[in-house]
C-alpha atoms as a PDB file:
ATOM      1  CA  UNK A   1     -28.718  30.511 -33.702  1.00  0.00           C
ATOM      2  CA  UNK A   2     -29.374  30.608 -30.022  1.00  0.00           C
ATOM      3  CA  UNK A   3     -30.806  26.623 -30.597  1.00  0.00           C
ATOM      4  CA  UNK A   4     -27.637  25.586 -32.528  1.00  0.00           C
ATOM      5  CA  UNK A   5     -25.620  27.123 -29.821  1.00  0.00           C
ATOM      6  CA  UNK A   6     -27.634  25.304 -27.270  1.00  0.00           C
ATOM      7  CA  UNK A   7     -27.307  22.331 -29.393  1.00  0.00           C
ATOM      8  CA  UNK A   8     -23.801  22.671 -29.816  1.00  0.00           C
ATOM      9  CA  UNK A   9     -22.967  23.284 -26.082  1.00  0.00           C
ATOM     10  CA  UNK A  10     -23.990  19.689 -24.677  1.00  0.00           C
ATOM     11  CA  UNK A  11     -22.032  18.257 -27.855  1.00  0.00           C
ATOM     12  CA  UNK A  12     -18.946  20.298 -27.256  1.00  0.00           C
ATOM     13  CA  UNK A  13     -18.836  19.210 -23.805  1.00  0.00           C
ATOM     14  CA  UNK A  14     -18.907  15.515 -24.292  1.00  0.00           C
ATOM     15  CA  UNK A  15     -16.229  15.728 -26.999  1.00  0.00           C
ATOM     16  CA  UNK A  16     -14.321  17.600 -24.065  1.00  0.00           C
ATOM     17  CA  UNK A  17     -15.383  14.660 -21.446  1.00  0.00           C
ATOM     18  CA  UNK A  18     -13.950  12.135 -23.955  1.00  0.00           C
ATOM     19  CA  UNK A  19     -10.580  13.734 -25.059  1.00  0.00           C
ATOM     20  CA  UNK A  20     -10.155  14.200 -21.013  1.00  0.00           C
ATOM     21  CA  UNK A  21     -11.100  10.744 -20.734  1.00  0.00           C
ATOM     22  CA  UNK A  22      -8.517   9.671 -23.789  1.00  0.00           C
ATOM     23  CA  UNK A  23      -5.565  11.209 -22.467  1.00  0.00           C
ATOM     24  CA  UNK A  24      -6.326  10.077 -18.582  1.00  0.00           C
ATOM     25  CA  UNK A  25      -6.414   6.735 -20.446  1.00  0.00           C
ATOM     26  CA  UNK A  26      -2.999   6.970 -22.493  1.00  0.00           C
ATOM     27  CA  UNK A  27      -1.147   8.650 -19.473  1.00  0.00           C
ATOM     28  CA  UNK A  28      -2.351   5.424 -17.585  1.00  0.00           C
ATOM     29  CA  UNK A  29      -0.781   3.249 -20.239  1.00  0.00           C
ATOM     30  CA  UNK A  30       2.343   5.053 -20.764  1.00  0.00           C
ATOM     31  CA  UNK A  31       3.039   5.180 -16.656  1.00  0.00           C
ATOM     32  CA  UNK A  32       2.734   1.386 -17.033  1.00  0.00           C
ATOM     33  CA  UNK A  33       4.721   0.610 -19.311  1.00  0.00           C
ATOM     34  CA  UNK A  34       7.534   3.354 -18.181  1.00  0.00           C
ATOM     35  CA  UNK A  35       7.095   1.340 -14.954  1.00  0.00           C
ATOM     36  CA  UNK A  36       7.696  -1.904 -16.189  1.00  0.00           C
ATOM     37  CA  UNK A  37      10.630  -0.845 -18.086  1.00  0.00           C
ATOM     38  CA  UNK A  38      12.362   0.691 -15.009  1.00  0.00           C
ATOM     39  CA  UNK A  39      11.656  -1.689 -13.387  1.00  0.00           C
ATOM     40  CA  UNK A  40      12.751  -4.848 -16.246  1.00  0.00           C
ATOM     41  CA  UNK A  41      15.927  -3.023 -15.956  1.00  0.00           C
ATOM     42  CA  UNK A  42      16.846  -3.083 -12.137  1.00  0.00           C
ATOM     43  CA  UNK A  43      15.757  -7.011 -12.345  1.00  0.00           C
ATOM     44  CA  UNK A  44      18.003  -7.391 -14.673  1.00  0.00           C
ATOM     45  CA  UNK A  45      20.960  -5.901 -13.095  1.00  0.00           C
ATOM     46  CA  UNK A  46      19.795  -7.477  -9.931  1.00  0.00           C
ATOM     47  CA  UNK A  47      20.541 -10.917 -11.655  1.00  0.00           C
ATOM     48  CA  UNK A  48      23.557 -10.102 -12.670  1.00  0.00           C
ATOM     49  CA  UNK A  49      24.835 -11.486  -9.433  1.00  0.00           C
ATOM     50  CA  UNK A  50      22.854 -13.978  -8.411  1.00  0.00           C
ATOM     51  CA  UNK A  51      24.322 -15.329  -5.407  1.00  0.00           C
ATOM     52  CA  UNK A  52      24.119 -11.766  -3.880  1.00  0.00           C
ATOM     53  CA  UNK A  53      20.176 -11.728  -4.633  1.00  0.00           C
ATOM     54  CA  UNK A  54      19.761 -14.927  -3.143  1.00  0.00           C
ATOM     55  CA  UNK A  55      21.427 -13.844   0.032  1.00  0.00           C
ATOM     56  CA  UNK A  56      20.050 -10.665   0.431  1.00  0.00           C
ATOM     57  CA  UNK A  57      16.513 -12.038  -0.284  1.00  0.00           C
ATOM     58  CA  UNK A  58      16.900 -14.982   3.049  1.00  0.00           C
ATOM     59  CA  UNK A  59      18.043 -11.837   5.075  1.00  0.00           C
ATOM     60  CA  UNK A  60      14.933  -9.623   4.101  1.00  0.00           C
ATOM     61  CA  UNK A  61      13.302 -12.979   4.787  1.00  0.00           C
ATOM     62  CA  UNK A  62      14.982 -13.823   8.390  1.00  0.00           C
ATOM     63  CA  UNK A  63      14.592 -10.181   9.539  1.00  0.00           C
ATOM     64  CA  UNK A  64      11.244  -9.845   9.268  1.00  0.00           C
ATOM     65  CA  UNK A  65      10.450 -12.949  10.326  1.00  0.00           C
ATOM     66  CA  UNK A  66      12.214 -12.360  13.678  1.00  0.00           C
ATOM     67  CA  UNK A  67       9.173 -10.063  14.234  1.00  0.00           C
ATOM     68  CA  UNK A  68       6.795 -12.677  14.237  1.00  0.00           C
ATOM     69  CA  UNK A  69       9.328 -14.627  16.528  1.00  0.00           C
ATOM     70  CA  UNK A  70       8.813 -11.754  19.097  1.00  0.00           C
ATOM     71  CA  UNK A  71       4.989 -12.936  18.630  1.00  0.00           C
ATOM     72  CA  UNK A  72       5.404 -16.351  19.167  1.00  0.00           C
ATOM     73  CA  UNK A  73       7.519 -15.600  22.519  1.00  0.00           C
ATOM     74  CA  UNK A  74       5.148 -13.274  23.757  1.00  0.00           C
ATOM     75  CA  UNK A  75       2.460 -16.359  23.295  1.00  0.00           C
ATOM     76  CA  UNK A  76       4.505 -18.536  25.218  1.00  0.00           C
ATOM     77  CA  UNK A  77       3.848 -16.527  28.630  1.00  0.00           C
ATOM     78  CA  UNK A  78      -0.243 -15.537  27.709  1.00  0.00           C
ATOM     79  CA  UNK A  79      -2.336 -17.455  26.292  1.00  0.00           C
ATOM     80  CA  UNK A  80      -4.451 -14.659  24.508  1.00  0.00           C
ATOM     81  CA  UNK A  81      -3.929 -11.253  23.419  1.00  0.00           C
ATOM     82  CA  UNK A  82      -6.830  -8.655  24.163  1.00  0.00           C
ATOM     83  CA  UNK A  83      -8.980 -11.582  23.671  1.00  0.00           C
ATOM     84  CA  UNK A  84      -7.240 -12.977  20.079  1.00  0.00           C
ATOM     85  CA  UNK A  85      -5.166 -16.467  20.216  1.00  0.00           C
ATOM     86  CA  UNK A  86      -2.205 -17.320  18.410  1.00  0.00           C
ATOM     87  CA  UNK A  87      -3.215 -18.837  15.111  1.00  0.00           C
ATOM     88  CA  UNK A  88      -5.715 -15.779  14.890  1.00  0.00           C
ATOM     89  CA  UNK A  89      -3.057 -13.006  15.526  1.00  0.00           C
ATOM     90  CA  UNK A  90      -1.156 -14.960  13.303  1.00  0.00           C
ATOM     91  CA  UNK A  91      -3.580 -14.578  10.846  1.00  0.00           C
ATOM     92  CA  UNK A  92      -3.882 -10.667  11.213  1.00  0.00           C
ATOM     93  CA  UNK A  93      -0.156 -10.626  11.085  1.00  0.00           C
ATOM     94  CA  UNK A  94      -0.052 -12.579   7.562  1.00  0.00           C
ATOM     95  CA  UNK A  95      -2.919 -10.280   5.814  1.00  0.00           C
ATOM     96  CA  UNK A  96      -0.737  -7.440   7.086  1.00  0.00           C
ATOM     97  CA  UNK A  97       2.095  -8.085   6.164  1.00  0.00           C
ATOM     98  CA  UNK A  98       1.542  -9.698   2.599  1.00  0.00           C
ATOM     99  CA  UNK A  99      -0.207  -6.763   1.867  1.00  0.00           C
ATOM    100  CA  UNK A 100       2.645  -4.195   2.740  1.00  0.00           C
ATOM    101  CA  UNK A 101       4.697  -7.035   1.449  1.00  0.00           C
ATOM    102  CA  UNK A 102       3.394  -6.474  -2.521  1.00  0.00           C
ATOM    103  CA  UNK A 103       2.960  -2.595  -1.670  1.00  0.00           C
ATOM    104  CA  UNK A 104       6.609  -2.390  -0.916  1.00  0.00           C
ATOM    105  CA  UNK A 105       7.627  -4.617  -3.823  1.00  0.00           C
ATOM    106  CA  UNK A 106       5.911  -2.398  -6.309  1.00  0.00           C
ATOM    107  CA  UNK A 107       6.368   0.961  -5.090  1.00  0.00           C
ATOM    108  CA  UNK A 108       8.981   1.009  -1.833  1.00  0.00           C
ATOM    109  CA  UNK A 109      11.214   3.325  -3.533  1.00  0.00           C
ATOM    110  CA  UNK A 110       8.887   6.102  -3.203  1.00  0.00           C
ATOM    111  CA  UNK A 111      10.681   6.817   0.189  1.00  0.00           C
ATOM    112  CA  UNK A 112      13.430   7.880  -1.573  1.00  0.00           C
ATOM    113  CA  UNK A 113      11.739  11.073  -3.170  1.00  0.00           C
ATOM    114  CA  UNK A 114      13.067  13.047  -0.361  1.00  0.00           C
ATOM    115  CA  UNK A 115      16.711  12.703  -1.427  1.00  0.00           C
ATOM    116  CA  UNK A 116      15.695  13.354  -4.497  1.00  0.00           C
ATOM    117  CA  UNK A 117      14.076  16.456  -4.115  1.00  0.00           C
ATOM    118  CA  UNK A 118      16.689  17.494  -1.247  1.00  0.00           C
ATOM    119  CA  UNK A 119      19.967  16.752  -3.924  1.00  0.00           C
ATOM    120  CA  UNK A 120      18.321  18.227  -7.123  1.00  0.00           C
ATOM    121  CA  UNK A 121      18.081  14.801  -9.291  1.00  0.00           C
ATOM    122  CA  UNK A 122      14.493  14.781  -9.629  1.00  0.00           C
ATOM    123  CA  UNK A 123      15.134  17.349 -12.185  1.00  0.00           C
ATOM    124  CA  UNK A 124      16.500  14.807 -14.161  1.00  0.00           C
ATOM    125  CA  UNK A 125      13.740  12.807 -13.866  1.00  0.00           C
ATOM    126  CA  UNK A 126      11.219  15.595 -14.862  1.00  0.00           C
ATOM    127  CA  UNK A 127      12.960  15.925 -18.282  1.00  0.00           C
ATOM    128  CA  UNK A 128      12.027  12.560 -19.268  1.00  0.00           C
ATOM    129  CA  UNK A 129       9.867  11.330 -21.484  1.00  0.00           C
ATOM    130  CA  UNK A 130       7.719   9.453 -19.041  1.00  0.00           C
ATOM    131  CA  UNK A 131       5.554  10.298 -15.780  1.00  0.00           C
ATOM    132  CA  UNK A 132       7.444  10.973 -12.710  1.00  0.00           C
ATOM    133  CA  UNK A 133       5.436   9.145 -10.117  1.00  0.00           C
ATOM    134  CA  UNK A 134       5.684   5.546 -12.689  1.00  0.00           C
ATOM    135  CA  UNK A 135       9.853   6.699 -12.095  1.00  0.00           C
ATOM    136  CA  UNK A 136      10.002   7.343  -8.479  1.00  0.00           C
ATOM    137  CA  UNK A 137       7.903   4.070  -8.138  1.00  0.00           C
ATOM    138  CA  UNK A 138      10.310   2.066  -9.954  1.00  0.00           C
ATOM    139  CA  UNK A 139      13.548   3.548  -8.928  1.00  0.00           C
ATOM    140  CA  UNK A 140      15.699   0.935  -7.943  1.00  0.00           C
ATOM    141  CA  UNK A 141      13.100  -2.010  -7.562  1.00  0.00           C
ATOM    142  CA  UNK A 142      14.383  -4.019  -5.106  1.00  0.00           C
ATOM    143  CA  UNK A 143      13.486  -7.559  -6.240  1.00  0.00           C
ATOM    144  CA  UNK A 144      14.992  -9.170  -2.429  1.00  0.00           C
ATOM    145  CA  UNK A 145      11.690  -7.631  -0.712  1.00  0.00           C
ATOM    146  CA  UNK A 146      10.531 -10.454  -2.142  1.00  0.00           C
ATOM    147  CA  UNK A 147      11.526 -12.352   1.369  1.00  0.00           C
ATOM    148  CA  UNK A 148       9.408  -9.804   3.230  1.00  0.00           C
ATOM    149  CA  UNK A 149       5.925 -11.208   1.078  1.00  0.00           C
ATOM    150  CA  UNK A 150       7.204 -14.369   0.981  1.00  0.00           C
ATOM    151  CA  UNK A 151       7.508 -14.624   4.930  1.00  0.00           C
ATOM    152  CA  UNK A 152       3.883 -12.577   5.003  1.00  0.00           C
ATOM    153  CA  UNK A 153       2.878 -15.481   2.677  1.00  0.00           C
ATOM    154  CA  UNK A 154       4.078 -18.223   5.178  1.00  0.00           C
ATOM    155  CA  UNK A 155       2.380 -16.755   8.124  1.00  0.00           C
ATOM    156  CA  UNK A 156      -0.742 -16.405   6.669  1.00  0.00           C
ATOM    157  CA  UNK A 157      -0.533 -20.033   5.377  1.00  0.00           C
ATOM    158  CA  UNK A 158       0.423 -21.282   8.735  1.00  0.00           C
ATOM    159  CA  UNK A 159      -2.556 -19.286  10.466  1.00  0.00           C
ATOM    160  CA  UNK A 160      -5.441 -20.632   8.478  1.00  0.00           C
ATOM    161  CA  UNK A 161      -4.408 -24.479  10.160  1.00  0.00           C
ATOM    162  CA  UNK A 162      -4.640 -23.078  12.994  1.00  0.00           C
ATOM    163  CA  UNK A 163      -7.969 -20.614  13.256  1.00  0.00           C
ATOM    164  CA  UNK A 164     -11.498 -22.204  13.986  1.00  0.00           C
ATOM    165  CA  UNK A 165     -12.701 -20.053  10.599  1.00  0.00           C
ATOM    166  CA  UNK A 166     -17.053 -21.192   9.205  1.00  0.00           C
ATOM    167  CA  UNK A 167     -15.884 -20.954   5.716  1.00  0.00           C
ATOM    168  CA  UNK A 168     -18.427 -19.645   3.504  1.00  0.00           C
ATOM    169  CA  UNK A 169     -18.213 -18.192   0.096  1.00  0.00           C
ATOM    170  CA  UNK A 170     -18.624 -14.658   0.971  1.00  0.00           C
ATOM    171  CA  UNK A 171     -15.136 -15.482   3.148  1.00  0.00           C
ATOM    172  CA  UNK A 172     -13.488 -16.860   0.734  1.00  0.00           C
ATOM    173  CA  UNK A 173     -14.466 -14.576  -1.843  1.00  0.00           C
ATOM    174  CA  UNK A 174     -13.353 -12.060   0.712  1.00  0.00           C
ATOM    175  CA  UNK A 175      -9.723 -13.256   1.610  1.00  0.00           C
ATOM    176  CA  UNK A 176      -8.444 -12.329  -2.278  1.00  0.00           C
ATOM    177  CA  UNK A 177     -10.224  -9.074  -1.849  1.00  0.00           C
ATOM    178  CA  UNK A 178      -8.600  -8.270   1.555  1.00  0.00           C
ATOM    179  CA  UNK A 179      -5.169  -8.655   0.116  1.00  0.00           C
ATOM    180  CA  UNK A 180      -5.368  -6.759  -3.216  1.00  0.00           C
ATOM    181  CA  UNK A 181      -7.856  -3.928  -1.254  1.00  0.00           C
ATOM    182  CA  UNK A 182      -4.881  -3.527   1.613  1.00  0.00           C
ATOM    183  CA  UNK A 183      -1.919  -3.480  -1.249  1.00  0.00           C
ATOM    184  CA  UNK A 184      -3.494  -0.713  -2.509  1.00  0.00           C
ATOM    185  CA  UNK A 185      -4.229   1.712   0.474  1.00  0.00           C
ATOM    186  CA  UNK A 186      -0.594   0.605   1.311  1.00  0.00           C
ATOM    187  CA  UNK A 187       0.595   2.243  -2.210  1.00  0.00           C
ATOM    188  CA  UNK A 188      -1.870   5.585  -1.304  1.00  0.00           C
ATOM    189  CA  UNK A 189       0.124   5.836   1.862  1.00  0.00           C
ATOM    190  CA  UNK A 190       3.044   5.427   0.220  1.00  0.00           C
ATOM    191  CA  UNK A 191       2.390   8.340  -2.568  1.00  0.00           C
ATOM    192  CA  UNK A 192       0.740  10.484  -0.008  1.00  0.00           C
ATOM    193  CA  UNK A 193       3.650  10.616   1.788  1.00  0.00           C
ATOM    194  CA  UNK A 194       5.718  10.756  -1.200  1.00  0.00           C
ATOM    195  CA  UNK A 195       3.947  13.818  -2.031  1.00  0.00           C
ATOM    196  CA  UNK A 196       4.490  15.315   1.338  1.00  0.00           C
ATOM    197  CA  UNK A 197       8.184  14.877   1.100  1.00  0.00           C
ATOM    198  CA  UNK A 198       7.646  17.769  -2.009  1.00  0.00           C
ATOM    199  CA  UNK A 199       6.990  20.579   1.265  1.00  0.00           C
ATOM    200  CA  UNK A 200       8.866  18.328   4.205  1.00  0.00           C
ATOM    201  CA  UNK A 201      11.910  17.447   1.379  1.00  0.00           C
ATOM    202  CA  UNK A 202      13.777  14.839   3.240  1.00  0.00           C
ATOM    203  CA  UNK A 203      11.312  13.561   6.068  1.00  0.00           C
ATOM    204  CA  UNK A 204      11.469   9.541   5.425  1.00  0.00           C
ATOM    205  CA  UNK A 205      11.192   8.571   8.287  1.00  0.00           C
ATOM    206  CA  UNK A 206       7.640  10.490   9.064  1.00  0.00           C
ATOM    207  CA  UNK A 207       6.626   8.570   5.692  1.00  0.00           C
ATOM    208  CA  UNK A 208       8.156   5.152   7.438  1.00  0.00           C
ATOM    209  CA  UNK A 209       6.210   6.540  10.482  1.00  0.00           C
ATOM    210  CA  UNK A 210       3.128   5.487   8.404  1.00  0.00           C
ATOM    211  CA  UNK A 211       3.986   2.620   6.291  1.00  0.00           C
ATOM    212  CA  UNK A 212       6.184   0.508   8.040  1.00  0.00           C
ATOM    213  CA  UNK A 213       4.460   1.709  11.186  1.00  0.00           C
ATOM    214  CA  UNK A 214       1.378   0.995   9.966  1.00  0.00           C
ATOM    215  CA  UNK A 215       1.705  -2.574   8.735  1.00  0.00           C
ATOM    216  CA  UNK A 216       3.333  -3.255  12.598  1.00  0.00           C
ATOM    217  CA  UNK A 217       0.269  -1.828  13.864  1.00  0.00           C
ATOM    218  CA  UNK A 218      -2.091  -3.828  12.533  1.00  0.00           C
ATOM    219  CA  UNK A 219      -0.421  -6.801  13.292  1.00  0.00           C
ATOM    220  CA  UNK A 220      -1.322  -7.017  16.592  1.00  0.00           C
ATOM    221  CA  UNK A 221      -5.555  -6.822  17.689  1.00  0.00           C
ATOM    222  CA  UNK A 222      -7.734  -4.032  17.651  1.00  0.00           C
ATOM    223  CA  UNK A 223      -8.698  -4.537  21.107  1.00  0.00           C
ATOM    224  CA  UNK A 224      -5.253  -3.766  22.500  1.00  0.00           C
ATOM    225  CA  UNK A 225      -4.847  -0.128  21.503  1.00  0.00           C
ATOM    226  CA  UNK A 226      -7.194   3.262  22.732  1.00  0.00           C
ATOM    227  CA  UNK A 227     -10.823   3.785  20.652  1.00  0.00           C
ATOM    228  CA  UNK A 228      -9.101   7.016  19.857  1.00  0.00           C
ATOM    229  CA  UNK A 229      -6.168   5.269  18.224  1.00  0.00           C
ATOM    230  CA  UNK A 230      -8.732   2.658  16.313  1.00  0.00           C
ATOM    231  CA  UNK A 231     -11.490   5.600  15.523  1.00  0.00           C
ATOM    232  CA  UNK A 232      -7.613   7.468  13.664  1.00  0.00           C
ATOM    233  CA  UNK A 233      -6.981   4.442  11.538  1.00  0.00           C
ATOM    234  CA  UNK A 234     -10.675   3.982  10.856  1.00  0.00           C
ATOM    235  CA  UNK A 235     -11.813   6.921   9.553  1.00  0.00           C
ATOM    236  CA  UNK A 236      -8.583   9.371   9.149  1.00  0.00           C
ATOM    237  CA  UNK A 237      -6.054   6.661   7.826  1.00  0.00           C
ATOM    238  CA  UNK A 238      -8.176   3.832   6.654  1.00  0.00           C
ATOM    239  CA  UNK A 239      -5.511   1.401   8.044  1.00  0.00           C
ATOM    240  CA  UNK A 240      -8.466  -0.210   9.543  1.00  0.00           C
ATOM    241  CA  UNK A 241     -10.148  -1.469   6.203  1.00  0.00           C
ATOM    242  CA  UNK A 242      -6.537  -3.381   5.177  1.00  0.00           C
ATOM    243  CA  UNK A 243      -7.780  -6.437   7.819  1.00  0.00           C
ATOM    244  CA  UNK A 244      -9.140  -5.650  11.205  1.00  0.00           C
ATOM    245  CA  UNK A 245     -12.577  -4.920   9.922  1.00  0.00           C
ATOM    246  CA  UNK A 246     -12.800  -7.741   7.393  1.00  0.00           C
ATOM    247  CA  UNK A 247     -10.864  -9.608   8.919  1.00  0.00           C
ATOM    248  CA  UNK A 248     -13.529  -8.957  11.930  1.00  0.00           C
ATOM    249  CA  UNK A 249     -16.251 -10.895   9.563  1.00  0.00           C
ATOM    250  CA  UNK A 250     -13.754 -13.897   8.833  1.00  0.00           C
ATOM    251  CA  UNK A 251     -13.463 -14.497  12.109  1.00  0.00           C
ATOM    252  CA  UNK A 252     -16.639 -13.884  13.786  1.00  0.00           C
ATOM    253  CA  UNK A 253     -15.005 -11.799  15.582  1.00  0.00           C
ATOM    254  CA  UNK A 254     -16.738  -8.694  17.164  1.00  0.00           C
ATOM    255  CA  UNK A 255     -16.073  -5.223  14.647  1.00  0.00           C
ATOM    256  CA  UNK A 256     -13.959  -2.290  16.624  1.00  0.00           C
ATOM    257  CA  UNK A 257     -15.694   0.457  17.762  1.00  0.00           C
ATOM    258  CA  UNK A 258     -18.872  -1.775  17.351  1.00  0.00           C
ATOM    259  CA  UNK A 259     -19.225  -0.744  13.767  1.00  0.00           C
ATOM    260  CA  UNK A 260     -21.421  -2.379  10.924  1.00  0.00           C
ATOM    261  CA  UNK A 261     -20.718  -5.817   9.636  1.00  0.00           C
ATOM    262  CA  UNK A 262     -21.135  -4.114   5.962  1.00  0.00           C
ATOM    263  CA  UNK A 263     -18.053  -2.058   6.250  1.00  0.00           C
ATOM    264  CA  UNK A 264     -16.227  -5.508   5.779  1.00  0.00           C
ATOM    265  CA  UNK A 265     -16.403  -5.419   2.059  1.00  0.00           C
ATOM    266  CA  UNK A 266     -15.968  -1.612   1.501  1.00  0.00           C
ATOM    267  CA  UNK A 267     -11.978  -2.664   1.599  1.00  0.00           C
ATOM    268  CA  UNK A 268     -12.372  -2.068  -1.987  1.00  0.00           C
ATOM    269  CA  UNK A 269     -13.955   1.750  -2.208  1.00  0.00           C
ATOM    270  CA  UNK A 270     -11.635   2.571   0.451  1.00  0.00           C
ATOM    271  CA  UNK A 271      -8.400   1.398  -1.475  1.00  0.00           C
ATOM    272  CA  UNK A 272      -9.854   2.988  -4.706  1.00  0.00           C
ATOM    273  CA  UNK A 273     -10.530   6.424  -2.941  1.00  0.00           C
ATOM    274  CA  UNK A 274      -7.441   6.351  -1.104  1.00  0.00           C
ATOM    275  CA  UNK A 275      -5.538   5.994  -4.556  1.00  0.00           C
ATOM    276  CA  UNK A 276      -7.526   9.294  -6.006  1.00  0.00           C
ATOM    277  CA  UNK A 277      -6.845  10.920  -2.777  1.00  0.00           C
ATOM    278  CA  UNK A 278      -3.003   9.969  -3.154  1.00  0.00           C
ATOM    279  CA  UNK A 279      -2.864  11.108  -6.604  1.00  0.00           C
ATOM    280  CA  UNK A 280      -4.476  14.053  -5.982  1.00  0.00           C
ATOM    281  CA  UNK A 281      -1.669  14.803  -3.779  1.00  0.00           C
ATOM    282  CA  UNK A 282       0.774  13.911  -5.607  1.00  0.00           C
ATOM    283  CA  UNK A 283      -0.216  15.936  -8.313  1.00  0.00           C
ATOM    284  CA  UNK A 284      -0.392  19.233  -6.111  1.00  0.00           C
ATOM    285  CA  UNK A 285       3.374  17.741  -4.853  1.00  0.00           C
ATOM    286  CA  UNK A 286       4.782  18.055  -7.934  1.00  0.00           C
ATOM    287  CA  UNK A 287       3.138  20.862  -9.122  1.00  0.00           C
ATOM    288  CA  UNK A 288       4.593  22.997  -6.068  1.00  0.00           C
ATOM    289  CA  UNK A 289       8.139  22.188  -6.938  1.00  0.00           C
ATOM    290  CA  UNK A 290      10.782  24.441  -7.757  1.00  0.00           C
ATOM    291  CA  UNK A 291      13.661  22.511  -8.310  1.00  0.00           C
ATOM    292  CA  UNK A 292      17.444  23.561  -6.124  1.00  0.00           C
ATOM    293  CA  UNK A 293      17.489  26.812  -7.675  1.00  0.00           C
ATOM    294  CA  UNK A 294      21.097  25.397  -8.825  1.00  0.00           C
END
């Protein structure tokens, strides 16, 4: 008896392991789909009224791209910046920003959680037949932040005419892999700070504090901001892995803080475990909340 229960014990466990493994699997799928739906449906009233799109799209467009402007201006009285020229903050500026750019276009809305939470009409959301986070996510997808990665897009286009870059494979294997890898710490920082708007309720603008302030930020060169401020993005908020360190190896440009070339191609790991992190939080978010009490 004491074999078959030994027997049975291993056995029972990986039946556990793959029911665990089924419904992680099918919650995965159904937060998809619940995505895409929401998110079919705010297209769809968005081009309703085309004209208005179309409009609002150029200004998302113009407005950001008065930011690299300010750039370009600042280049006409220097002709470096901590050591970087134009083309090749140019080029910093473009990963940056298209990768914020497709993090905002997917999941943006998430900055909206605090209102939620703060006016009770998450609870209508929690009722639902779908997961909350693929909701929040695709609350009122705003198809004109399209101009933002579009204008990300142009940048980066314009900077690779301009940079003296040794292309390789490895480079250009790693260009693809910068963008996706940064689009996807972008959408941690986004649910982590989501998730702290469950304890905070309305606090935005700390959120924006690391999103939209963190996209600006690595815009500009490593080598103009304090090792303290470089060593916080590097190894508390990986903002470092979404392009100054690969972008470092692209370059041939020496890595901040004088780290390893290898950590050019963790951009990947990072983005994964940033996700689980995010999640994580998330989870323990909206596990802690208790609705208005209304």
């Amino acid at each position: 008896m004491a074999a078959a229960t030994r027997a049975g014990g291993p056995a029972g466990g990986r039946r556990a392991y793959r029911r665990a493994e089924g419904l992680w699997a099918y919650r995965l799928v159904e937060g998809l789909r619940a995505y895409r739906l929401i998110a079919a449906m705010w297209v769809r009233s968005t081009m309703a009224y085309r004209a208005s799109f179309a409009m609002t799209t150029f200004g998302n467009f113009v407005a950001n791209f008065l930011d690299f402007v300010a750039i370009m201006l600042m280049f006409s009285r220097v002709d470096a910046l901590g050591g970087y020229a134009l083309p090749e903050v140019a080029f910093l500026y473009g990963l940056s920003a298209t990768s914020f750019g497709l993090a905002d276009l997917l999941i943006g809305s998430m900055d909206r959680l605090g209102r939620r939470v703060r006016d009770g009409t998450l609870d209508t959301l929690l009722v639902r037949p779908a997961p909350v986070l693929a909701q929040v996510a695709a609350d009122r997808f705003a198809l004109r932040r399209l101009g933002r990665l579009t204008q990300g897009v142009l940048v980066l286009g314009w900077s690779l005419t301009g940079v003296d870059i040794d292309w390789t494979a490895g480079r250009l294997l790693l260009m693809p892999v910068m963008v996706v890898s940064g689009c996807g710490i972008f959408c941690a920082v986004f649910v982590a700070g989501a998730a702290f708007q469950f304890v905070a309720q309305d606090a935005s603008e700390v959120q924006n504090a690391f999103t939209y302030g963190g996209t600006t930020l690595l815009q500009y060169p490593p080598t103009v901001f304090a090792k303290e401020l470089v060593r916080g993005v590097t190894f508390v908020l990986p903002l470092a892995f979404v392009n100054w360190l690969p972008a470092a190896y692209v370059l041939g440009r020496p890595y901040p803080l004088g780290l390893p070339g290898w950590l050019a191609w963790v951009s990947p790991l990072v983005a994964v475990g940033s996700c689980a992190l995010a999640g994580l939080a998330w989870r323990a978010g909206l596990r802690s909340y208790r609705s208005t009490g209304s």
